[in-house]
Protein backbone atom coordinates (compact mmCIF):
# COMPACT_ATOMS: atom_id res chain seq x y z
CA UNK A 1 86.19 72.10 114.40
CA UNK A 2 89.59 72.74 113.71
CA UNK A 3 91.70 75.05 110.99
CA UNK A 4 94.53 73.30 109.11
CA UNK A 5 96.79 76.39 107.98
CA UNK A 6 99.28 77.81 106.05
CA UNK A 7 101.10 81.81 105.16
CA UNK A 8 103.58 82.37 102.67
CA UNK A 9 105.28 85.82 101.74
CA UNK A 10 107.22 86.19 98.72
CA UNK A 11 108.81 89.27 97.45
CA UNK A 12 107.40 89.04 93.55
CA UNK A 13 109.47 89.41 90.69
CA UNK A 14 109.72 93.09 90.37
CA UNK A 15 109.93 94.32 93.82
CA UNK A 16 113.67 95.00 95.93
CA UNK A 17 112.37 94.56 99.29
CA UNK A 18 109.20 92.77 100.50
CA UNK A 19 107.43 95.11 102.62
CA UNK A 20 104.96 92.60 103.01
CA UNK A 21 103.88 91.23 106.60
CA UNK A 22 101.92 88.25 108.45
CA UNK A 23 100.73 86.64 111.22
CA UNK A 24 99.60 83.22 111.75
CA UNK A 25 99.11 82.69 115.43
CA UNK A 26 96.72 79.11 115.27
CA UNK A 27 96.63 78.85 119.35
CA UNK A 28 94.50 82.02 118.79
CA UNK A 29 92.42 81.60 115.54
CA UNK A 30 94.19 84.54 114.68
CA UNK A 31 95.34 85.44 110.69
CA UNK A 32 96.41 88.54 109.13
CA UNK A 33 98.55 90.10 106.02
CA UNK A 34 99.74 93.50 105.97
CA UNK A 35 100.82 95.27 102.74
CA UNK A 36 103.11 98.07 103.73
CA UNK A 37 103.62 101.48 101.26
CA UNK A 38 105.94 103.96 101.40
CA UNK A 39 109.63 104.61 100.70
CA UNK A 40 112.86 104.09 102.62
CA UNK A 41 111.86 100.87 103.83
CA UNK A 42 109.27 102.55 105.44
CA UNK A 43 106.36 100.36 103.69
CA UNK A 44 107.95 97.35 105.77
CA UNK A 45 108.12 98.65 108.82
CA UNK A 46 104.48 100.46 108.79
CA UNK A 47 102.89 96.95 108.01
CA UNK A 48 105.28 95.23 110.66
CA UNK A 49 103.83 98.04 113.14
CA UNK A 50 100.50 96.91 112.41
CA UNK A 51 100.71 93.43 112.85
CA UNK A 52 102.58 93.65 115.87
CA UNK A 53 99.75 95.78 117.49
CA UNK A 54 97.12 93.35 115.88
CA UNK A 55 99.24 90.85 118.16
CA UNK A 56 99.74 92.69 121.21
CA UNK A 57 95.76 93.52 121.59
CA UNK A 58 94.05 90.77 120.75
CA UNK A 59 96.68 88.38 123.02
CA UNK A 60 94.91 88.06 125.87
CA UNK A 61 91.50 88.10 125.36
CA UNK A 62 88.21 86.80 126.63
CA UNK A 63 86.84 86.06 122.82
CA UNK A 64 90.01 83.94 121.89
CA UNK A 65 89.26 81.89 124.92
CA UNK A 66 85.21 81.16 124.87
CA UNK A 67 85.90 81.69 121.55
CA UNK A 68 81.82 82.23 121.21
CA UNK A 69 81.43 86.02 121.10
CA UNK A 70 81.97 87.00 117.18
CA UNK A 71 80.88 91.07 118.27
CA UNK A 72 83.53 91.35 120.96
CA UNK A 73 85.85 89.37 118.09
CA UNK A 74 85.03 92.71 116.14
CA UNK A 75 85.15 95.15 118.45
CA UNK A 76 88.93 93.72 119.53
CA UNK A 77 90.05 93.79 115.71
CA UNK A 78 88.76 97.05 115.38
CA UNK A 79 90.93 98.20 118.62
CA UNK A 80 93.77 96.32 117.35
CA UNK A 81 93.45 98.72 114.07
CA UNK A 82 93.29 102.00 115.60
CA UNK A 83 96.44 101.24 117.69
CA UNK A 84 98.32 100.39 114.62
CA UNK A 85 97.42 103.45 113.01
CA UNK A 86 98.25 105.25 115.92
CA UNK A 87 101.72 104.40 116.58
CA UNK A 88 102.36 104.39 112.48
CA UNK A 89 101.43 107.97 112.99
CA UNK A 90 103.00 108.60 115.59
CA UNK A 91 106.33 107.12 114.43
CA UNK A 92 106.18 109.18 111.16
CA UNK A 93 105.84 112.41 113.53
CA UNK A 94 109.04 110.94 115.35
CA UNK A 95 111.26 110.14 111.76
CA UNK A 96 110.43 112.37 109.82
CA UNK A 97 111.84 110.28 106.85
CA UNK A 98 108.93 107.79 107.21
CA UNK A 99 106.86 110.35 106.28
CA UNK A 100 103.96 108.92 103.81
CA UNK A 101 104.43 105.34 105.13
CA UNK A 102 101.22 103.39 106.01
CA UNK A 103 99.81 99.91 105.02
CA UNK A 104 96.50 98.11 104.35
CA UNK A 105 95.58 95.27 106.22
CA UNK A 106 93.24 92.08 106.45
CA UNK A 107 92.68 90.22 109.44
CA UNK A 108 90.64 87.00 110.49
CA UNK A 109 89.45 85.26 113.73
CA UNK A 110 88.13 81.74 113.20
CA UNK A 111 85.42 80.75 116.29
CA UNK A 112 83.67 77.66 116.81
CA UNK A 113 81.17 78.40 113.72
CA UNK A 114 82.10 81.96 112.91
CA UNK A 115 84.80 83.83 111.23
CA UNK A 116 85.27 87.35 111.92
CA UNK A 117 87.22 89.86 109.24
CA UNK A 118 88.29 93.37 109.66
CA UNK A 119 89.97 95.12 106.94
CA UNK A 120 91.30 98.24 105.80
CA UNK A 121 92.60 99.04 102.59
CA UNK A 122 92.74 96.51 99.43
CA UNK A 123 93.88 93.37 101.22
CA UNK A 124 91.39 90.88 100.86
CA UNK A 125 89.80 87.91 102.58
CA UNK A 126 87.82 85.46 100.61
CA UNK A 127 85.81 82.22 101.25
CA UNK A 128 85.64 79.25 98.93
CA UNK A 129 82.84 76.58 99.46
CA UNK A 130 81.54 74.18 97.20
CA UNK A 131 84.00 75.19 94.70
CA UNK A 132 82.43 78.85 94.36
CA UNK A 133 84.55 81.54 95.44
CA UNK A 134 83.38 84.84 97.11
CA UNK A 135 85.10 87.89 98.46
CA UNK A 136 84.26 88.83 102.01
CA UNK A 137 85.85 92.08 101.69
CA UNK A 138 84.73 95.24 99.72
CA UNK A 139 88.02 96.89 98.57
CA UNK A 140 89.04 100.61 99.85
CA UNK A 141 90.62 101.98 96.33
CA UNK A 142 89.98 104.44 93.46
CA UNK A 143 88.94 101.84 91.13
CA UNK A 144 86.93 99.87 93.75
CA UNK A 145 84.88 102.91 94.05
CA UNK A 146 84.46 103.41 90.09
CA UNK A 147 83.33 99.37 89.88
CA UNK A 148 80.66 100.26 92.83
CA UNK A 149 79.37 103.72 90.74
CA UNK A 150 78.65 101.66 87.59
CA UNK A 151 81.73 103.70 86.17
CA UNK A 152 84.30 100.55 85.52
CA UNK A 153 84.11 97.09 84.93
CA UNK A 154 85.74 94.49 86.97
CA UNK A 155 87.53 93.33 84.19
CA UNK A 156 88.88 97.57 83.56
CA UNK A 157 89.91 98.03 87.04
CA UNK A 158 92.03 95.04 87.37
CA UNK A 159 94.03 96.37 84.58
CA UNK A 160 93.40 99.91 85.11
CA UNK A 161 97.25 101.89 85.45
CA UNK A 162 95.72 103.61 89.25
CA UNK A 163 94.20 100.23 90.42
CA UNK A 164 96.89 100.30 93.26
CA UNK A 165 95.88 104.05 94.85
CA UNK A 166 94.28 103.03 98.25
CA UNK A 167 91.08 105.05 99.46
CA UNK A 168 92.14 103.94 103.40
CA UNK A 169 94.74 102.96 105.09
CA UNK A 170 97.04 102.67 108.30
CA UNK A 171 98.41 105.55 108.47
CA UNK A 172 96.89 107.67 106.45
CA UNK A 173 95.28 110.08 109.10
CA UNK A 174 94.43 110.20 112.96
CA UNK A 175 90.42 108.78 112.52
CA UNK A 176 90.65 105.24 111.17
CA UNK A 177 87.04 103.88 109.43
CA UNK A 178 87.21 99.91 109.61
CA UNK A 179 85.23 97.24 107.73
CA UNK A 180 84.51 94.32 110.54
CA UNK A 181 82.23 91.51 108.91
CA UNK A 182 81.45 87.92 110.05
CA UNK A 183 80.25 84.84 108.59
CA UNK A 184 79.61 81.23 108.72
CA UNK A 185 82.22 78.65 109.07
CA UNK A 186 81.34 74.92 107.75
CA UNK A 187 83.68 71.83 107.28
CA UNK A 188 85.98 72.18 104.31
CA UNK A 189 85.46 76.02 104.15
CA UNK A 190 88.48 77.09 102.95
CA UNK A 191 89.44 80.80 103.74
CA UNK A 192 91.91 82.85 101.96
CA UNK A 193 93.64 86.31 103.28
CA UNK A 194 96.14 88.04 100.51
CA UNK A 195 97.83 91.39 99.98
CA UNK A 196 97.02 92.58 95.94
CA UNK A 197 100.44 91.16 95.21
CA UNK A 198 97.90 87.90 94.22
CA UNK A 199 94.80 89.31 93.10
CA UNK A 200 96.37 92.25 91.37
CA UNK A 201 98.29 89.20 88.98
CA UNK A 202 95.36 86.92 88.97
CA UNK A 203 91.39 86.82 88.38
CA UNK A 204 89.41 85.62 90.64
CA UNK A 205 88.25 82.57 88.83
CA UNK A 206 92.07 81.70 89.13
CA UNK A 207 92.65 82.33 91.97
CA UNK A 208 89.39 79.91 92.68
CA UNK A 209 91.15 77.08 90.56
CA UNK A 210 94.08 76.72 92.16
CA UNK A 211 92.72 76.99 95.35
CA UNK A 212 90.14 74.42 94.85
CA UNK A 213 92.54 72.52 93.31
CA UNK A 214 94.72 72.32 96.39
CA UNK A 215 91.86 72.89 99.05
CA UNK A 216 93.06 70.16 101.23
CA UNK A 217 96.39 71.24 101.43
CA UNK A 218 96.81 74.54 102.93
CA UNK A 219 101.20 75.09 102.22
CA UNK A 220 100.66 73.11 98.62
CA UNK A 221 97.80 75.66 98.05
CA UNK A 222 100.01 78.65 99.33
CA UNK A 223 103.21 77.97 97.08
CA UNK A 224 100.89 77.53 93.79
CA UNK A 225 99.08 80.70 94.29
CA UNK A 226 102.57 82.59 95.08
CA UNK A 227 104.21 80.64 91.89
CA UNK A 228 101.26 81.46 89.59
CA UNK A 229 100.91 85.33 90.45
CA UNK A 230 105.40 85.01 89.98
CA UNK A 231 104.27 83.20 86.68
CA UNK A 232 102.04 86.03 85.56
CA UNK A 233 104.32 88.96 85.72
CA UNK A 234 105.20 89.06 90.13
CA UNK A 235 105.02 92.80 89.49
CA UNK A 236 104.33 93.12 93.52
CA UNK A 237 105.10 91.41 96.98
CA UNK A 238 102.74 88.59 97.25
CA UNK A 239 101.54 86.98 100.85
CA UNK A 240 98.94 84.38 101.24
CA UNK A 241 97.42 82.62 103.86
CA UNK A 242 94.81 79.50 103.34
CA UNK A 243 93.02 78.50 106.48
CA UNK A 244 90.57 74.94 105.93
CA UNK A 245 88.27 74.39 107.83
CA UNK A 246 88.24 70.60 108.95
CA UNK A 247 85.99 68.06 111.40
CA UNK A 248 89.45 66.14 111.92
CA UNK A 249 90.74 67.42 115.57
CA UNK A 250 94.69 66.16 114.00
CA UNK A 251 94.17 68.69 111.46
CA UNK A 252 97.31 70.57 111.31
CA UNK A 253 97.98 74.53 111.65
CA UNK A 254 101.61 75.54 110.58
């Protein structure tokens, strides 16, 4: 099976600088979208950090070759996530102006008949099949947590003034706890990684029609989520990327 995909970044409608970050590296079934915080910049280059150390450890690798072995998948991302936070925290000890600087982050590895995620933070990864949406990620914020106690509603906490105050990050502290899950991949699976820039501007049932609207077009799919999260307010940086699934071996991965 092969993955016909797509990433966008855009830097919203309210937002100076995107500090924002991606990787879409096809030749190794490797996605992921960074969502930097932090002043000064530093947002941007703590998510950069972290995708270039996502990069560097999972580039040669015996998983992304057999591409079989979905636990060595997640023991690699989870690896790749502890050096990022490392050398985020050790930069900040180094400039002392990034102090505070750290980013959440969502990656995915696509095998023959698996897909591996690791996340930290409120980055997200979802799956849509058969036209039903589902998240594959549990996010790590305040409200998150008040959803999961009974104590908020979905619909409260995706308008609720802290929904943006992270429970982990990169960053954050030496000890790093990260999420690794795995599930099935079937033709015309269509998964979707995004920073909150998207979900944080959209429900999920929209996000789930206008991806199923544009399922077989990964970039079309892309550029109408962007433009519809810019339509509803762009109040943050906003990266996508839509990976489908396909049985067609000249199925395309931009």
């Amino acid at each position: 099976m092969k993955f016909s995909v797509f990433g966008l970044t855009d830097v919203g409608r309210r937002r100076e600088s995107n500090q924002d970050s991606l990787l879409v590296a096809p030749e190794r079934g490797l996605y992921a979208v960074a969502d930097g915080m932090g002043g000064h910049a530093a947002g941007e280059v703590a998510s950069h950090i972290a995708i270039e150390a996502l990069s560097e450890v999972l580039r040669d690798n015996a998983f992304l070759r057999d591409r079989t072995d979905a636990q060595t998948a997640g023991t690699r991302l989870q690896d790749a996530f502890v050096e990022g936070n490392r050398r985020i925290c050790d930069s900040v000890v180094t400039r002392g102006e990034w102090r505070g600087m750290g980013t959440t982050i969502v990656a995915l590895v696509t095998l023959e008949d698996r897909a591996v995620i690791g996340h930290v933070g409120d980055s997200r990864a979802y799956l849509l099949r058969d036209g039903e949406l589902r998240r594959l990620t549990n996010d790590h914020s305040w409200v998150s947590e008040q959803v999961r106690m009974g104590l908020m509603t979905d619909e409260e906490a995706h308008r609720h003034p802290m929904r943006n105050i992270v429970t982990r990050a990169l960053g954050n502290r030496p000890a790093l706890d990260v999420d690794i899950n795995e599930a099935e991949a079937l033709p015309s699976d269509v998964f979707l990684l995004c920073s909150d820039g998207l979900n944080s501007m959209l429900t999920d049932r929209e996000i789930t029609e206008t991806l199923y609207e544009n399922r077989q077009d990964p970039e079309t799919a892309c550029h109408k989520l962007v433009e519809a999260a810019n339509l509803k307010g762009g109040e943050d940086n906003i990266t996508v990327i839509v990976c489908l699934l396909s049985d067609d071996a000249n199925a395309n991965c931009i």
